[in-house]
N, C-alpha and C. Protein backbone atom coordinates (compact mmCIF):
# COMPACT_ATOMS: atom_id res chain seq x y z
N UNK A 1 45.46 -21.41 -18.52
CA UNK A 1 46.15 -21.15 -17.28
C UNK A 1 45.94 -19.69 -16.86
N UNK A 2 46.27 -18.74 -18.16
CA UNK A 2 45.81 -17.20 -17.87
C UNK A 2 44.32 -17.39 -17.36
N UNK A 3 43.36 -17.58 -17.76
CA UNK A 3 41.94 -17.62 -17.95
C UNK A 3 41.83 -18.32 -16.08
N UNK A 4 42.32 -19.03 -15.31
CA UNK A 4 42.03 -19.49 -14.19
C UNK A 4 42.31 -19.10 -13.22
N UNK A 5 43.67 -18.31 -13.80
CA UNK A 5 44.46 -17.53 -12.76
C UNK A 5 43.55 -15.90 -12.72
N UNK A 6 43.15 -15.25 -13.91
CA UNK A 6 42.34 -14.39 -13.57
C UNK A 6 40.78 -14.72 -12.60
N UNK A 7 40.13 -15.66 -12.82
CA UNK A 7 39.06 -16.27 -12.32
C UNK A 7 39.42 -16.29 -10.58
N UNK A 8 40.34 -16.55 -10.52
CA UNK A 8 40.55 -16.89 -9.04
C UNK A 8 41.21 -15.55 -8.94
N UNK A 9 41.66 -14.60 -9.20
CA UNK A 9 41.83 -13.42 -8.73
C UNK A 9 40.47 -12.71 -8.52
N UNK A 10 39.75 -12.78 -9.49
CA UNK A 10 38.43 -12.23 -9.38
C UNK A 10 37.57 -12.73 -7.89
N UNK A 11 37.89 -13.72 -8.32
CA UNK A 11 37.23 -14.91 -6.79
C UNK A 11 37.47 -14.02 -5.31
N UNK A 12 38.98 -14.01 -5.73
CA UNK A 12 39.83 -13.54 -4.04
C UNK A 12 39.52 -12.09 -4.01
N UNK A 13 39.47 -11.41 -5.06
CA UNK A 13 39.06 -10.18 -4.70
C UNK A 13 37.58 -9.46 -4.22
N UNK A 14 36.22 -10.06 -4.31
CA UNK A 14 35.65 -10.46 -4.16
C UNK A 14 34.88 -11.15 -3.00
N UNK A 15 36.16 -11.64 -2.04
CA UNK A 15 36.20 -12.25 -0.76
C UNK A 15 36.55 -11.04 -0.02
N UNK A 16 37.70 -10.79 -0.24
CA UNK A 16 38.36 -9.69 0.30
C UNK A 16 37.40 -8.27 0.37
N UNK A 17 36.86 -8.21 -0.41
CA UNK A 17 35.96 -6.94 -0.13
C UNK A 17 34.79 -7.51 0.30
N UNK A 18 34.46 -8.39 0.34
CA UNK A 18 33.11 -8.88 1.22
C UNK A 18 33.36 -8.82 2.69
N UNK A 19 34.73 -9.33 3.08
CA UNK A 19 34.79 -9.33 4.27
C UNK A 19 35.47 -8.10 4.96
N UNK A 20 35.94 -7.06 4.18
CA UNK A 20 36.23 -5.81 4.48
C UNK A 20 34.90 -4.45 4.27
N UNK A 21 34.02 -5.14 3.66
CA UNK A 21 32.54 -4.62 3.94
C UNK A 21 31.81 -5.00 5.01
N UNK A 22 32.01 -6.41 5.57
CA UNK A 22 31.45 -6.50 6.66
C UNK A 22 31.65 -6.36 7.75
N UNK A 23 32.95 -6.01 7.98
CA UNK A 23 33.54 -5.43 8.89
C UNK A 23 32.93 -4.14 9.17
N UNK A 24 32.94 -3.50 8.57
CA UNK A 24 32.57 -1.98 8.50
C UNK A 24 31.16 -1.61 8.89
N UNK A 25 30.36 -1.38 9.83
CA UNK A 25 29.04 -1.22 10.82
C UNK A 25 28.45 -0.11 10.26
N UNK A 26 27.87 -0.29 8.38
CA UNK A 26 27.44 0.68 7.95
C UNK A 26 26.06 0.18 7.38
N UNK A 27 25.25 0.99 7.01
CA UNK A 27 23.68 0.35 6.45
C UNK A 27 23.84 0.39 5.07
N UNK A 28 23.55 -0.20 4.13
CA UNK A 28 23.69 -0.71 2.69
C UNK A 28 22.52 -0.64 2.13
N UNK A 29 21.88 0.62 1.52
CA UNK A 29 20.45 0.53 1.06
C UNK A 29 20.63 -0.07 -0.45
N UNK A 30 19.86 -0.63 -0.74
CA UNK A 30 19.11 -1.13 -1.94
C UNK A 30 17.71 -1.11 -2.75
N UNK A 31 17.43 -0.28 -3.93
CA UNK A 31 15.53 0.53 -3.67
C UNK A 31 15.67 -0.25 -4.85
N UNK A 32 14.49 -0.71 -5.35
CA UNK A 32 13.64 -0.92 -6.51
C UNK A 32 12.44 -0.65 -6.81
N UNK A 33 12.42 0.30 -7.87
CA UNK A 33 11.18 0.75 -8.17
C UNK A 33 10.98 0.51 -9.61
N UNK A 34 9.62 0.34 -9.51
CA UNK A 34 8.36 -0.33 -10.60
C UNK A 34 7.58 0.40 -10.81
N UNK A 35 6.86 0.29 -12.04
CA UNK A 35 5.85 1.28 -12.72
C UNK A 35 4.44 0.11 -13.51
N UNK A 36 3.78 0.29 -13.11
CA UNK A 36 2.83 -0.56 -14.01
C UNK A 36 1.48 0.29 -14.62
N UNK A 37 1.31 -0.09 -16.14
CA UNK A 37 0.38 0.42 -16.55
C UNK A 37 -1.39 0.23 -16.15
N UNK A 38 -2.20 1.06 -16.32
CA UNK A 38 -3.48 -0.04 -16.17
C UNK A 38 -4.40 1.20 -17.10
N UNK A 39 -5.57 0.48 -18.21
CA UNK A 39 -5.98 1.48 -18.51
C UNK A 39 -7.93 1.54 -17.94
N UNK A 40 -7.89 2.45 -17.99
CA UNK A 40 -9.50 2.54 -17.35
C UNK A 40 -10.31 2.29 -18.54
N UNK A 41 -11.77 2.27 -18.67
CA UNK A 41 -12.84 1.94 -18.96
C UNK A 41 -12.93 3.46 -19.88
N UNK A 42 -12.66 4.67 -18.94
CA UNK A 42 -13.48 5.88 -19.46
C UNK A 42 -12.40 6.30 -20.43
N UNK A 43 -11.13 5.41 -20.58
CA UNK A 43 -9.77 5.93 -21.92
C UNK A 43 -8.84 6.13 -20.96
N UNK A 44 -8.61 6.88 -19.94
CA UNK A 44 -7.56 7.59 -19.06
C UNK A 44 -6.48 6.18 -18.92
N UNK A 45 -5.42 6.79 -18.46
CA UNK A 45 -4.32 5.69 -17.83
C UNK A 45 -3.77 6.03 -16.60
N UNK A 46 -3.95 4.96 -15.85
CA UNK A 46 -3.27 4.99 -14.22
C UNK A 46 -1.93 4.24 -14.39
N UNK A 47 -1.07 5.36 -13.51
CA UNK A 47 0.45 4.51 -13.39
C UNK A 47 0.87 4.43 -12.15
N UNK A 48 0.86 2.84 -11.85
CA UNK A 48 1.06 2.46 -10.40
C UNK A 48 2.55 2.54 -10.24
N UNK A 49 2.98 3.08 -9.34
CA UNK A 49 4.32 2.91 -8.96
C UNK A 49 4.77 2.71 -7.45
N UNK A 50 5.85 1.68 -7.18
CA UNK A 50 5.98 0.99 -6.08
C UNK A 50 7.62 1.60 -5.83
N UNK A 51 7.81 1.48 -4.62
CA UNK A 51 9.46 1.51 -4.13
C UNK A 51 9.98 0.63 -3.13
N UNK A 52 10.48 -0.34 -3.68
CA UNK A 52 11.18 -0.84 -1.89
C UNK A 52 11.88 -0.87 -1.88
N UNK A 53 12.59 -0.58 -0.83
CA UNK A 53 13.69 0.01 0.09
C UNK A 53 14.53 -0.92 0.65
N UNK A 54 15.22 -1.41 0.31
CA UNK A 54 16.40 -2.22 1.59
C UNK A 54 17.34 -2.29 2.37
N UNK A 55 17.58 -2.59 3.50
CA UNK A 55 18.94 -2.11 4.25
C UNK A 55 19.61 -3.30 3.93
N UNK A 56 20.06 -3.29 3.50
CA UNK A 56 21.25 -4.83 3.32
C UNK A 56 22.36 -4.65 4.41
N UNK A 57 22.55 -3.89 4.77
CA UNK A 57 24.08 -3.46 5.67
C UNK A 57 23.52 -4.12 6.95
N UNK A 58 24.45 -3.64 8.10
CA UNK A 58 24.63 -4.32 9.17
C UNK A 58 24.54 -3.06 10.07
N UNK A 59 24.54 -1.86 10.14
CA UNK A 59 23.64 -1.14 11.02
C UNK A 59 22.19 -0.04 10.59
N UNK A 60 21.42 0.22 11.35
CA UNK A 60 20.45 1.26 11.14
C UNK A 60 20.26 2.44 10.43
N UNK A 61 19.65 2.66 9.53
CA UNK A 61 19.84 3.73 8.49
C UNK A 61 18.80 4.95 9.29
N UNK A 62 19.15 5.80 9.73
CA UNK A 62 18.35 7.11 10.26
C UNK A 62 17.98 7.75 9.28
N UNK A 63 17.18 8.80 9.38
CA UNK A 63 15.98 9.99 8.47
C UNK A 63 16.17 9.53 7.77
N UNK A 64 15.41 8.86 6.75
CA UNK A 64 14.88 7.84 5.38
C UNK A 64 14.54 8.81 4.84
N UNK A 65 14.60 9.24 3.51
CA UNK A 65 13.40 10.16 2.90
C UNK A 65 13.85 9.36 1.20
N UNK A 66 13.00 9.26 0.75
CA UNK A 66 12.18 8.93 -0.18
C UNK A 66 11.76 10.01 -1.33
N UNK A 67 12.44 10.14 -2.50
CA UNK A 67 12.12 11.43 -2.79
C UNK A 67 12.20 11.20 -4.49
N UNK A 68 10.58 11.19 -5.57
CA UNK A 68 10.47 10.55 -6.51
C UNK A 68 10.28 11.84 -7.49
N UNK A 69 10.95 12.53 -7.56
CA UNK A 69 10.26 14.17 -8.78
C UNK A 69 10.82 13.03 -10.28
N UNK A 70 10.73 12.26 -11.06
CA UNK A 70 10.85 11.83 -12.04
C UNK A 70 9.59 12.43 -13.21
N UNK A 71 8.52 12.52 -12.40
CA UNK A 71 7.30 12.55 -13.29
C UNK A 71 6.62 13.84 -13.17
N UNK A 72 7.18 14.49 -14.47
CA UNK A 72 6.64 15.98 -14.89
C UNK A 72 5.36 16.16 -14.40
N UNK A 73 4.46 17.42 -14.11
CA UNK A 73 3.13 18.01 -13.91
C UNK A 73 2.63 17.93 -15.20
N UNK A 74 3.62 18.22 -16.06
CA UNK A 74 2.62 18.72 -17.48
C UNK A 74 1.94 17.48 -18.07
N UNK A 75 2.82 15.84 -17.63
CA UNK A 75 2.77 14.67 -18.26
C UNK A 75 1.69 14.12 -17.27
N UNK A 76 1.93 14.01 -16.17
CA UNK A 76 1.34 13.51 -14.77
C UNK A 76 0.62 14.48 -13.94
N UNK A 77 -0.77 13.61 -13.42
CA UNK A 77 -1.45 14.21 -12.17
C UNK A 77 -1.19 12.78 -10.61
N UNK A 78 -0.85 13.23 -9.46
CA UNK A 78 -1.02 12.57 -9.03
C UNK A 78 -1.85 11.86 -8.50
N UNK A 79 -3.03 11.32 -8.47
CA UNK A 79 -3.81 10.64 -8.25
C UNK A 79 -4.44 10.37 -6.31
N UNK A 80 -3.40 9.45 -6.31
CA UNK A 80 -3.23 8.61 -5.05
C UNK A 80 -1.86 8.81 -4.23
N UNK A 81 -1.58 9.29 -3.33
CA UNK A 81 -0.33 8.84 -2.73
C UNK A 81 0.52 9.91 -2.59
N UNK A 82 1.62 10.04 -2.42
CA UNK A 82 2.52 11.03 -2.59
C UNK A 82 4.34 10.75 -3.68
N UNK A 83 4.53 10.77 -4.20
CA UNK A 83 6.20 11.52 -4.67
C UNK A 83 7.35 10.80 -4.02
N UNK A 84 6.82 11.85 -2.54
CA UNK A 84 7.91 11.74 -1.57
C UNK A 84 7.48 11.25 -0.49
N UNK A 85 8.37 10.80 1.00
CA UNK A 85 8.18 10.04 1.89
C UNK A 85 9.00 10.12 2.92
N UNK A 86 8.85 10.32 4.16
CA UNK A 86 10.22 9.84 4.78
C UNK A 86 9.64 8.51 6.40
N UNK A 87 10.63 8.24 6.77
CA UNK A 87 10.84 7.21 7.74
C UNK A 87 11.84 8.18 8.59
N UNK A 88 11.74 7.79 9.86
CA UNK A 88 12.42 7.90 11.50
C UNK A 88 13.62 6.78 10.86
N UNK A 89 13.67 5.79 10.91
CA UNK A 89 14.41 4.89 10.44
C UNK A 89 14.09 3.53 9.47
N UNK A 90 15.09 3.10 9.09
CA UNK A 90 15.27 1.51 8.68
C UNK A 90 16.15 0.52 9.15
N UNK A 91 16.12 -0.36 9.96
CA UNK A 91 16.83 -1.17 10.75
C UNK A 91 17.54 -2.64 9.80
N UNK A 92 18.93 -2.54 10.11
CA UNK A 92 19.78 -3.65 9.38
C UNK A 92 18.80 -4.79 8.57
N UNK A 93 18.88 -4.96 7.17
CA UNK A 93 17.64 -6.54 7.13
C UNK A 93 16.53 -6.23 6.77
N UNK A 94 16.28 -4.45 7.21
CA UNK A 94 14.85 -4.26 6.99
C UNK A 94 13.99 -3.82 5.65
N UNK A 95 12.72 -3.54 5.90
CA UNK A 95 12.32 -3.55 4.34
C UNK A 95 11.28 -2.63 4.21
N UNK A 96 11.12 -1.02 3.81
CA UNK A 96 10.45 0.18 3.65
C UNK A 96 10.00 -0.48 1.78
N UNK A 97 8.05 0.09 2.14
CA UNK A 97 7.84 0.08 0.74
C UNK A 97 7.13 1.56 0.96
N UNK A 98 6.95 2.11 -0.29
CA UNK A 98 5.84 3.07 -0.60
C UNK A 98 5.37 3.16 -2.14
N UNK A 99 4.22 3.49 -2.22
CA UNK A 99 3.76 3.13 -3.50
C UNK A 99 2.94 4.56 -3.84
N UNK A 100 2.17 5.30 -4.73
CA UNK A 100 1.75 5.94 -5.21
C UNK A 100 1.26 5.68 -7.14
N UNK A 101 0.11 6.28 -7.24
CA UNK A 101 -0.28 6.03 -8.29
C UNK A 101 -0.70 7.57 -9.41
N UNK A 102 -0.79 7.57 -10.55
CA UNK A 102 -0.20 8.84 -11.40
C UNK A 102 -1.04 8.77 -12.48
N UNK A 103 -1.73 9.77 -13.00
CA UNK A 103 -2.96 9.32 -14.19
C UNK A 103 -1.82 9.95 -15.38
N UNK A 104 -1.53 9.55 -16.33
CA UNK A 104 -1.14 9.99 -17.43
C UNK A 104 -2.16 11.33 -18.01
N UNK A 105 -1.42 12.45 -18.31
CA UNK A 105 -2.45 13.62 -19.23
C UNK A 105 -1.72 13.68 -20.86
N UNK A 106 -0.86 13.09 -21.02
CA UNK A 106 0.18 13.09 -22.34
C UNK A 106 -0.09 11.85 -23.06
N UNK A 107 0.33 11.50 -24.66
CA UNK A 107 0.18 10.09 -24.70
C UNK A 107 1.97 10.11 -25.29
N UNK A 108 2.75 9.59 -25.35
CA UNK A 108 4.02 9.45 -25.47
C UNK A 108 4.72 8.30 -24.90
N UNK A 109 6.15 8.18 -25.26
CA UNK A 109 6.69 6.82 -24.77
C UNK A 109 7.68 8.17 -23.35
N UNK A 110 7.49 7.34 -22.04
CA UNK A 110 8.38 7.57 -21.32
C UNK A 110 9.31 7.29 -20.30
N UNK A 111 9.75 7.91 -20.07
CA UNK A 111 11.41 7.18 -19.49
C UNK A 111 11.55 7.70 -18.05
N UNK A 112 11.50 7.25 -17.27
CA UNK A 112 11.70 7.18 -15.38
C UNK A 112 12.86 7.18 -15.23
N UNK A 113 13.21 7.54 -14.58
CA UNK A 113 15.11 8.54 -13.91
C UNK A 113 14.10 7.45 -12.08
N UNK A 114 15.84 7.23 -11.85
CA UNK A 114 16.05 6.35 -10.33
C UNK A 114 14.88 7.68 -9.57
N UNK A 115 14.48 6.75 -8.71
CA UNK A 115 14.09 7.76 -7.12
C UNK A 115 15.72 7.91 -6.43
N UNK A 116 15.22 8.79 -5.86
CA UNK A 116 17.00 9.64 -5.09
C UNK A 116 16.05 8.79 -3.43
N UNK A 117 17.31 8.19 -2.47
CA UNK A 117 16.99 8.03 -1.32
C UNK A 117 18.38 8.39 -0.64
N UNK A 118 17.53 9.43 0.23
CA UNK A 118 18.92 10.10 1.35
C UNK A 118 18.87 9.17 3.10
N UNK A 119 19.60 9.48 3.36
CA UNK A 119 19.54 8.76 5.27
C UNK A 119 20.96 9.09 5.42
N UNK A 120 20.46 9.33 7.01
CA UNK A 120 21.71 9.67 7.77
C UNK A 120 22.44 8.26 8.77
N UNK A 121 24.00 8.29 8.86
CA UNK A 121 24.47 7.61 9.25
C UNK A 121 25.21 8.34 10.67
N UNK A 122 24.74 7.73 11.96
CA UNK A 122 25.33 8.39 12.86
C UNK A 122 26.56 9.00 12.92
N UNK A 123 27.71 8.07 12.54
CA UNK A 123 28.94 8.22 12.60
C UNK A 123 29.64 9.25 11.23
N UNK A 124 28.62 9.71 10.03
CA UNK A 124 29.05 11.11 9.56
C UNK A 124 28.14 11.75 9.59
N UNK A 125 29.08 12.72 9.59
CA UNK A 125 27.89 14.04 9.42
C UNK A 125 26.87 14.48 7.91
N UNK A 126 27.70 13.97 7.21
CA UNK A 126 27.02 14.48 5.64
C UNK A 126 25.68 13.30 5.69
N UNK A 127 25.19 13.98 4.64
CA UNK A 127 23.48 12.97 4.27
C UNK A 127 24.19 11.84 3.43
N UNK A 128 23.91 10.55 3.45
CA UNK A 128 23.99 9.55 2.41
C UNK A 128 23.07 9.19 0.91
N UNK A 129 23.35 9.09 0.15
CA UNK A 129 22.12 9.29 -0.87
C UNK A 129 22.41 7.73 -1.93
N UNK A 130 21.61 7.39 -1.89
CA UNK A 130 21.21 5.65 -2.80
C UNK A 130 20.18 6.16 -3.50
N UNK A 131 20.18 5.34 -5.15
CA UNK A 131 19.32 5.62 -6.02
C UNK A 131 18.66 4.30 -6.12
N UNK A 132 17.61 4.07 -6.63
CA UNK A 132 16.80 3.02 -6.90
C UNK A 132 17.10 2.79 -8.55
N UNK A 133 16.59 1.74 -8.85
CA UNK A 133 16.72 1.13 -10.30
C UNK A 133 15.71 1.99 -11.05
N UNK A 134 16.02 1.90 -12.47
CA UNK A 134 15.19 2.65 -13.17
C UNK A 134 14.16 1.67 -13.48
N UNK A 135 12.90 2.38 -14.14
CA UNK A 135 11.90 1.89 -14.62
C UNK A 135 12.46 1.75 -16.33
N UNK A 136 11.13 0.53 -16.40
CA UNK A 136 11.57 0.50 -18.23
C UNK A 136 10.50 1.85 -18.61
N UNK A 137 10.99 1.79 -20.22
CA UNK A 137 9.79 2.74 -20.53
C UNK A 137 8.47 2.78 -21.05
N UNK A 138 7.67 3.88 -20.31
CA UNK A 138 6.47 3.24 -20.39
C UNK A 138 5.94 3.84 -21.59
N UNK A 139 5.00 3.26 -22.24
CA UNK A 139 4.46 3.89 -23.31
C UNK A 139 2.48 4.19 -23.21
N UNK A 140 2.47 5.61 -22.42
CA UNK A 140 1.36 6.17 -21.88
C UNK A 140 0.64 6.23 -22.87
N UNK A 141 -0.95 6.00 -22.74
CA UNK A 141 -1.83 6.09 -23.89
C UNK A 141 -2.01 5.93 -24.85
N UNK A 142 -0.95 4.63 -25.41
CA UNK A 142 -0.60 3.89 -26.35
C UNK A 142 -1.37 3.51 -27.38
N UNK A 143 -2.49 3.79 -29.08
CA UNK A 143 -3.28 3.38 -29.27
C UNK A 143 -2.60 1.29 -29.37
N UNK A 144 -3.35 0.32 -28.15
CA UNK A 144 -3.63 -0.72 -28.79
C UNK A 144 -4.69 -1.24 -29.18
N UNK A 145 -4.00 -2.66 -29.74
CA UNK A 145 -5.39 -3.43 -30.27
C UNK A 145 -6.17 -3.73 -28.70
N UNK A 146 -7.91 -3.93 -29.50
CA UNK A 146 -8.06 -4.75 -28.18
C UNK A 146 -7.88 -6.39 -28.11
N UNK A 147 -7.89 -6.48 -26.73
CA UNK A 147 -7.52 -7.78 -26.45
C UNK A 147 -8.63 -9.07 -26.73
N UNK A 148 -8.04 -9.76 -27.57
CA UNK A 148 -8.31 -10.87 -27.62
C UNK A 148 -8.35 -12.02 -26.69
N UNK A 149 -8.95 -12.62 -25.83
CA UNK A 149 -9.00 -13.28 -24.85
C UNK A 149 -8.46 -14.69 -25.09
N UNK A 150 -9.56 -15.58 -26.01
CA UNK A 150 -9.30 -16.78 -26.38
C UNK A 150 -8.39 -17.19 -27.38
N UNK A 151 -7.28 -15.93 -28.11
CA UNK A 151 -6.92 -16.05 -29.13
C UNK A 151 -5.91 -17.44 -29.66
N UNK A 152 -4.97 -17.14 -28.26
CA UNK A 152 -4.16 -18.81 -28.05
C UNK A 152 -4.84 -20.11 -28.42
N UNK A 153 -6.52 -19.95 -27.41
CA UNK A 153 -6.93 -21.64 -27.87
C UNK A 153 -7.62 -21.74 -29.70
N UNK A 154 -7.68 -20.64 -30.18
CA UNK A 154 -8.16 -20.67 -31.28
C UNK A 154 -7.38 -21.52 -31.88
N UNK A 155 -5.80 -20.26 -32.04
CA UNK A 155 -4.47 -21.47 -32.89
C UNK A 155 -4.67 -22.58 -32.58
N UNK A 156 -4.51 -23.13 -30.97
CA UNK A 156 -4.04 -24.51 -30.71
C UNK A 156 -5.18 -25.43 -31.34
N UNK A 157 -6.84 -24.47 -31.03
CA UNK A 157 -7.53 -25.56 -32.40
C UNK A 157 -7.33 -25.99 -33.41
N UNK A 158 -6.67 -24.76 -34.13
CA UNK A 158 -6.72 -25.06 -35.60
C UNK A 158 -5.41 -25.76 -35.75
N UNK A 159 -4.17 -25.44 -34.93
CA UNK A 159 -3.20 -26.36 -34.96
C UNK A 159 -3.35 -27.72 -34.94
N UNK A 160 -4.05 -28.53 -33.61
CA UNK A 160 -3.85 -29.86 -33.24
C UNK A 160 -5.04 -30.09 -32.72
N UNK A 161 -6.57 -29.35 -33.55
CA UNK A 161 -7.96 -29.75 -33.30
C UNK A 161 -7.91 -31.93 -34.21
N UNK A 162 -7.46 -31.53 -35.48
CA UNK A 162 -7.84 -32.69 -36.09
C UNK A 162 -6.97 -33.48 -35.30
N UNK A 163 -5.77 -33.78 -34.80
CA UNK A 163 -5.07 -34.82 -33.83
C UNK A 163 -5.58 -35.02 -32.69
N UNK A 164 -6.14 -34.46 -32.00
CA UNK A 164 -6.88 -34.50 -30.85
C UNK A 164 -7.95 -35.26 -31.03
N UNK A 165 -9.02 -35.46 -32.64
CA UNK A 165 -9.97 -36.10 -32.25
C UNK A 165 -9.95 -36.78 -32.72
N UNK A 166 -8.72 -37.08 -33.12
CA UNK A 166 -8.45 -38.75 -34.29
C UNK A 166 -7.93 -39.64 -32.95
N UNK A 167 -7.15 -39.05 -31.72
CA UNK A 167 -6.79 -39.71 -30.79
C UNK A 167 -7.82 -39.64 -29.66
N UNK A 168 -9.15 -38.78 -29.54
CA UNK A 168 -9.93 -39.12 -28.79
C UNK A 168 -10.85 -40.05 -29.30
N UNK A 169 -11.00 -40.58 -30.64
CA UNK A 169 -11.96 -41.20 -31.14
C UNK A 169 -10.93 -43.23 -30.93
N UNK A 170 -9.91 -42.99 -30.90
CA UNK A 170 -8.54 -43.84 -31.11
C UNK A 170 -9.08 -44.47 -30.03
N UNK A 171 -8.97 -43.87 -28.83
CA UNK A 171 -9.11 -44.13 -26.81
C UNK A 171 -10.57 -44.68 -27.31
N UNK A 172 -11.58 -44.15 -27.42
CA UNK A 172 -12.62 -44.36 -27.00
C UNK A 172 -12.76 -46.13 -27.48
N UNK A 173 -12.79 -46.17 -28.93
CA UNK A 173 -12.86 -47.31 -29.83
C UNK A 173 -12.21 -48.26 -28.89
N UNK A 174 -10.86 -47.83 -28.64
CA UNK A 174 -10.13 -49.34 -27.78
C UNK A 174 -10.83 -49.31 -26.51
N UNK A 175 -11.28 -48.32 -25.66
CA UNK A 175 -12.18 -48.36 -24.37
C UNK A 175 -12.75 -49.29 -25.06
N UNK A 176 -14.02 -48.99 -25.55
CA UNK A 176 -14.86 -50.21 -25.94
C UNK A 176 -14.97 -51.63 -26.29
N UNK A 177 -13.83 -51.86 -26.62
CA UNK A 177 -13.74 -52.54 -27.10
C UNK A 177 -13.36 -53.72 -26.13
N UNK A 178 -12.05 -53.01 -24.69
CA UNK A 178 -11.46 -53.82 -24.06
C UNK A 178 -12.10 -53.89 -22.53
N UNK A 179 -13.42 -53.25 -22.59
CA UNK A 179 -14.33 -53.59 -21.94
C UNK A 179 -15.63 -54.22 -22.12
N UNK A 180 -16.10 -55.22 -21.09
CA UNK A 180 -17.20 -55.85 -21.39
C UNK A 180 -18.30 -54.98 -21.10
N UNK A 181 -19.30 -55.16 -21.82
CA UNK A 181 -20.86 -54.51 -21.52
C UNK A 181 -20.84 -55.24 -20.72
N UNK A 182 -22.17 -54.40 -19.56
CA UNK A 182 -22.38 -54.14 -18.31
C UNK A 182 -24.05 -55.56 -18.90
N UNK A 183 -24.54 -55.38 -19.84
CA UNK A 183 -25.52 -56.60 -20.39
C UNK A 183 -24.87 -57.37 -20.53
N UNK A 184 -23.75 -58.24 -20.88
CA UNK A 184 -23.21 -59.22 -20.84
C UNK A 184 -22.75 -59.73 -19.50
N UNK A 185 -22.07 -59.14 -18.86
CA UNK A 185 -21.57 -58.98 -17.44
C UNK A 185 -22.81 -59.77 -16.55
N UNK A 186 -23.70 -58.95 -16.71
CA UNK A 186 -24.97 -59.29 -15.71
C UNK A 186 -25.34 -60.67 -16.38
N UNK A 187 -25.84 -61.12 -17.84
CA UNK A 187 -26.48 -62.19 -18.00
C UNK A 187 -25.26 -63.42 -17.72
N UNK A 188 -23.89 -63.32 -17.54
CA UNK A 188 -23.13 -63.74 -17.19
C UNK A 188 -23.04 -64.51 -15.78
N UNK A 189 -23.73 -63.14 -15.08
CA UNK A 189 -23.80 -63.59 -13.54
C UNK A 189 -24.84 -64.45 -13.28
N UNK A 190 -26.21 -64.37 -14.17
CA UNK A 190 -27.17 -64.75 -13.52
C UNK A 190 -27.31 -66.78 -14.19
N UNK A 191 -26.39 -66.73 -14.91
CA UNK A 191 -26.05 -67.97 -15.55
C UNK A 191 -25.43 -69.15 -14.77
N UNK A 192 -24.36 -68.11 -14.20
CA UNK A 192 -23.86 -69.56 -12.87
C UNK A 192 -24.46 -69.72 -11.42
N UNK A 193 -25.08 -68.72 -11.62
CA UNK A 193 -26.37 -69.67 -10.39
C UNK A 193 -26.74 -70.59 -10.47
């Protein structure tokens, strides 16, 4: 009875601030940012990183800026792209990406801190600031193994090679068996003429 009565408080409270958020004619950003490894041919490592941006709210988010200092000089060169970013705006619903890419100069495991995103809201004066999700951590210049391509179908050979051809040999035998030759068939035909 305790246990249902909290549930449905949770419920109603829940409502109640949904609909006292939507009331309110403010922009609701939401960022997620990603990091992906890739390693080159010549040893080096490229780190792709993406941001998108969301307005979830119900009015226009003004001066966007975009602003990624997570990744040291001493660890990182930037490559491709820029850091930072800004937008004129983002409109209710809408959806800002920016991406940039980062060569690793360190080999170490590391850890990404949120991107900071500021925008202004007409109706105050101060800057608004939303953080994006963190990245997991990456582990730059990692010695691995190399990759094995076919390694999966190897097991599944050696797993369920001999069942496979005790039941393809199984099919075939009864195929044959429960079909007539195509020489019988024919001297068949030419009989009831």
């Amino acid at each position: 009875m305790a246990r249902s009565f909290l549930i449905f408080g949770l419920i109603s409270l829940l409502l109640v601030s949904f609909s006292l958020g939507s009331s309110v004619d403010v922009p609701f950003i939401v960022a997620h940012k990603k990091a992906s490894l890739t390693r080159l041919k010549s040893g080096a490592e490229h780190v792709s990183v993406s941001v998108d941006i969301y307005n979830q709210g119900s009015s226009t988010a003004y001066d966007v800026i975009l602003t990624d200092n997570s990744w040291p000089q001493d660890l990182f060169e930037v490559v491709s792209g820029n850091t930072s970013i800004s937008w004129e705006r983002l409109d209710a619903g809408g959806l800002l990406t920016h991406s940039f890419e980062l060569e690793g100069k360190a080999k170490g495991l590391f850890y990404g801190a949120p991107a900071v995103i500021t925008f202004r809201i007409p109706t105050k004066a101060a800057l608004q600031e939303a953080y994006s999700t963190p990245i997991l951590p990456l582990d730059v210049l990692a010695d691995r193994p190399p990759e094995k391509k076919f390694e999966w179908a190897k097991k599944l050979l050696a797993k369920y090679g001999s069942l496979v051809s005790v039941i393809s040999i199984m099919v075939l035998f009864v195929y044959l068996i429960s079909t007539p030759s195509k020489s019988s068939a024919a001297k068949g035909s030419k009989k009831k003429r």
